[in-house]
C-alpha atoms as a PDB file:
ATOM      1  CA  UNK A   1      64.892   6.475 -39.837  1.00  0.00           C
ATOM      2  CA  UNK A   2      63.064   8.575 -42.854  1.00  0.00           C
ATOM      3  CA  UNK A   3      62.239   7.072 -45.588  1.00  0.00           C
ATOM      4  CA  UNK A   4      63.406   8.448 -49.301  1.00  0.00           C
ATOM      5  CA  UNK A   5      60.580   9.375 -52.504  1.00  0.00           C
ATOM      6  CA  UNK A   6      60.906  11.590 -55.143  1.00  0.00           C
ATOM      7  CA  UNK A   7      58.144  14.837 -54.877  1.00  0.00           C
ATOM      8  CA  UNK A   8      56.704  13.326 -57.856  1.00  0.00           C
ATOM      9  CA  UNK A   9      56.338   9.642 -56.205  1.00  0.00           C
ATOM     10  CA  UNK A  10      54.918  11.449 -53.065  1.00  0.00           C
ATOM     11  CA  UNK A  11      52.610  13.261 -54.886  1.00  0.00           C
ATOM     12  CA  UNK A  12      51.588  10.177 -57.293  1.00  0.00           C
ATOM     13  CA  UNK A  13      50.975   8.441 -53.113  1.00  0.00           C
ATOM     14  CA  UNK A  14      49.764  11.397 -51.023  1.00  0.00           C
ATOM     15  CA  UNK A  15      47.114  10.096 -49.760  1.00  0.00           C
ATOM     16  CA  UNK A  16      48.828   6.470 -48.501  1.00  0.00           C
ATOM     17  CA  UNK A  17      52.209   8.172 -47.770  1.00  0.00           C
ATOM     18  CA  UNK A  18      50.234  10.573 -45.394  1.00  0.00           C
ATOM     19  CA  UNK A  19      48.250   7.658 -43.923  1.00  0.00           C
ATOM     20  CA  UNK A  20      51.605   6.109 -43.430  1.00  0.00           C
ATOM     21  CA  UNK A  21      53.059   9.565 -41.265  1.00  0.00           C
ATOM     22  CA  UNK A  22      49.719   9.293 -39.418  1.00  0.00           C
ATOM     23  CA  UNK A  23      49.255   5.684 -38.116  1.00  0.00           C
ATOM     24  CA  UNK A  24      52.707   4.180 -38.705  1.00  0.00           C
ATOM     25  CA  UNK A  25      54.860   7.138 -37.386  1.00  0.00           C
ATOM     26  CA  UNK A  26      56.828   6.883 -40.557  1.00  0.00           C
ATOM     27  CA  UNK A  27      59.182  10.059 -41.937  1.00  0.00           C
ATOM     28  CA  UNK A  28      59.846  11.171 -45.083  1.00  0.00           C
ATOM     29  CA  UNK A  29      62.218  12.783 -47.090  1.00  0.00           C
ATOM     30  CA  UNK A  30      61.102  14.026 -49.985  1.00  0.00           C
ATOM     31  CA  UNK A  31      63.760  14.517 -53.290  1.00  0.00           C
ATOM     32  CA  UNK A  32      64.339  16.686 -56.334  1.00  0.00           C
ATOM     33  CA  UNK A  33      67.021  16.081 -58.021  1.00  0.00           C
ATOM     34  CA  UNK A  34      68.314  14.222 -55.942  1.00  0.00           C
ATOM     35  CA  UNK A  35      68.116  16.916 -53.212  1.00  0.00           C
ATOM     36  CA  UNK A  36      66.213  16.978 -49.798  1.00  0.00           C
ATOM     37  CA  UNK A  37      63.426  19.741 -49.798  1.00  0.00           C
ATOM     38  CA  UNK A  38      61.222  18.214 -47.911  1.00  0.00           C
ATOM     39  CA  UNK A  39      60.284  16.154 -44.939  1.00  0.00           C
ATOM     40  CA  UNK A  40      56.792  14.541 -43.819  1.00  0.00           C
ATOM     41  CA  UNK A  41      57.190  13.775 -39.803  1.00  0.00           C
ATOM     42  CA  UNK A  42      54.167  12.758 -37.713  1.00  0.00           C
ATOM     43  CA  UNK A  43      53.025  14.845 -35.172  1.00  0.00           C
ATOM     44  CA  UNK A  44      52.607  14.166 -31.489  1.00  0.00           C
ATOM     45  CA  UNK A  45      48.444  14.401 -31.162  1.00  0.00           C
ATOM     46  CA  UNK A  46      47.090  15.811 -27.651  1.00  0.00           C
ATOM     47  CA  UNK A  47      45.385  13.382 -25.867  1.00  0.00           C
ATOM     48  CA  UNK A  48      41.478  13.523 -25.555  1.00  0.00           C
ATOM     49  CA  UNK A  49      40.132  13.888 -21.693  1.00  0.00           C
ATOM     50  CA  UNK A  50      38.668  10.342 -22.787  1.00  0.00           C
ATOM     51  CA  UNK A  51      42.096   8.792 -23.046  1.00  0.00           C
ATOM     52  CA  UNK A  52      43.557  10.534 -20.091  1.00  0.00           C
ATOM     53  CA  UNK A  53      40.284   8.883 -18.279  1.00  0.00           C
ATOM     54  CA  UNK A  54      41.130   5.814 -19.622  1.00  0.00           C
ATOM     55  CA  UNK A  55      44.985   5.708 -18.615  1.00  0.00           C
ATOM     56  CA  UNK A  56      44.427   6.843 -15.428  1.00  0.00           C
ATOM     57  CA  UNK A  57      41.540   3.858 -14.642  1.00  0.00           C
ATOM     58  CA  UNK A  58      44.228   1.469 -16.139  1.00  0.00           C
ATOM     59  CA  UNK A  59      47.311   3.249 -14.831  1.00  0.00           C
ATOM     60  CA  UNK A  60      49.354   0.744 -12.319  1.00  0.00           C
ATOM     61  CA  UNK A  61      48.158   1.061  -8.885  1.00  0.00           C
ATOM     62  CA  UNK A  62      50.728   0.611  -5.545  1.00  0.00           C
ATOM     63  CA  UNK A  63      49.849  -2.594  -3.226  1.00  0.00           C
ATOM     64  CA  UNK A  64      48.505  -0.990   0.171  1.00  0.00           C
ATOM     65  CA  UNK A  65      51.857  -2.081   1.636  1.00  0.00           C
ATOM     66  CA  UNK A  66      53.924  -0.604  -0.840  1.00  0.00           C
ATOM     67  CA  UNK A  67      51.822   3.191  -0.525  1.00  0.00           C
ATOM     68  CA  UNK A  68      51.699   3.406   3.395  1.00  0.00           C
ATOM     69  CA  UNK A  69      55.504   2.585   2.992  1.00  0.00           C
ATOM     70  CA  UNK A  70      55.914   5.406   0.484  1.00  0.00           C
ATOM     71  CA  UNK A  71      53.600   7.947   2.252  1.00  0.00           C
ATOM     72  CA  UNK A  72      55.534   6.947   5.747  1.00  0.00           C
ATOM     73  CA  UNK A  73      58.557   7.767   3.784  1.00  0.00           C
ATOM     74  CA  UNK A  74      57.064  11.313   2.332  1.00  0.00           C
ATOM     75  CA  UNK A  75      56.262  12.100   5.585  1.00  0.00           C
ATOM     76  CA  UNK A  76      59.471  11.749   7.494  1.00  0.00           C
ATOM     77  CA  UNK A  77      61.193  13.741   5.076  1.00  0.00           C
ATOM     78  CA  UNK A  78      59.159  16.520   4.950  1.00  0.00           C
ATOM     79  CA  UNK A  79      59.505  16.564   8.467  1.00  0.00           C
ATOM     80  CA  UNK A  80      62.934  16.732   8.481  1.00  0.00           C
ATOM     81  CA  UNK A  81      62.994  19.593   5.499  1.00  0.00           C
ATOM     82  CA  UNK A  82      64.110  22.893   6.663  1.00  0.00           C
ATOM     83  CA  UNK A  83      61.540  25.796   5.897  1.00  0.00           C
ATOM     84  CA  UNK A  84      62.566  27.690   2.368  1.00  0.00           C
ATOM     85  CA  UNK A  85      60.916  30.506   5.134  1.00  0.00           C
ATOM     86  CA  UNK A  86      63.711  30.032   7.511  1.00  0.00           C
ATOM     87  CA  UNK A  87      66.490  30.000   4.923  1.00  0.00           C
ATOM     88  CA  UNK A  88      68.215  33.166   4.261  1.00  0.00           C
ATOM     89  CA  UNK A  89      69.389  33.569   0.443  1.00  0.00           C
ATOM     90  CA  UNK A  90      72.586  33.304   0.101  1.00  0.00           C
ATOM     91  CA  UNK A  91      73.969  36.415  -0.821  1.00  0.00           C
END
C-alpha cells in the first residue's frame, strides 16, 4: 500500500522519504492539489556475485536419501521420454 505526501512535504523529507523507498520498500504517492503526479517505488537491486555465493553455500541441501530418490526418479523418466528427434511435427 503507498503511502500519501504532498510534493512540498516530500521535498521538505527527500532525503528520509527516499531512505524509506530504499530500505523499507515503502511507496509513495506524491500530491498537488490534491492530485497524484507522482509515485516513489523501490526498485528490485541485482544481486552481487557475493550474495549469490552466499545463498547458494546456505541454500537448503537434499538428505542423500531424498537426492538418489530424486535422481532415480530423473532417470527413469528420461528413459521413458520419446526423442523430440523421432517425433514428426504435427502438421
Amino acid at each position: 500500500m503507498a503511502h500519501t505526501l504532498t510534493v512540498n512535504e516530500a521535498a521538505r523529507r527527500f532525503t528520509e522519504i527516499v531512505a524509506r523507498v530504499y530500505h523499507k520498500k515503502r511507496s509513495y504517492l506524491l500530491t498537488e492539489n490534491g492530485v497524484v503526479v507522482a509515485q516513489l517505488t523501490p526498485t528490485e537491486r541485482p544481486m552481487t556475485a557475493r550474495e549469490f555465493a552466499r545463498r547458494w553455500h546456505d541454500r537448503p541441501k537434499l538428505a542423500q536419501e531424498d537426492a538418489t530418490a530424486w535422481y532415480k526418479e530423473i532417470t527413469e523418466l528420461k528413459a521413458n521420454m520419446d526423442s523430440p528427434i523421432e517425433k514428426e511435427w504435427a502438421s
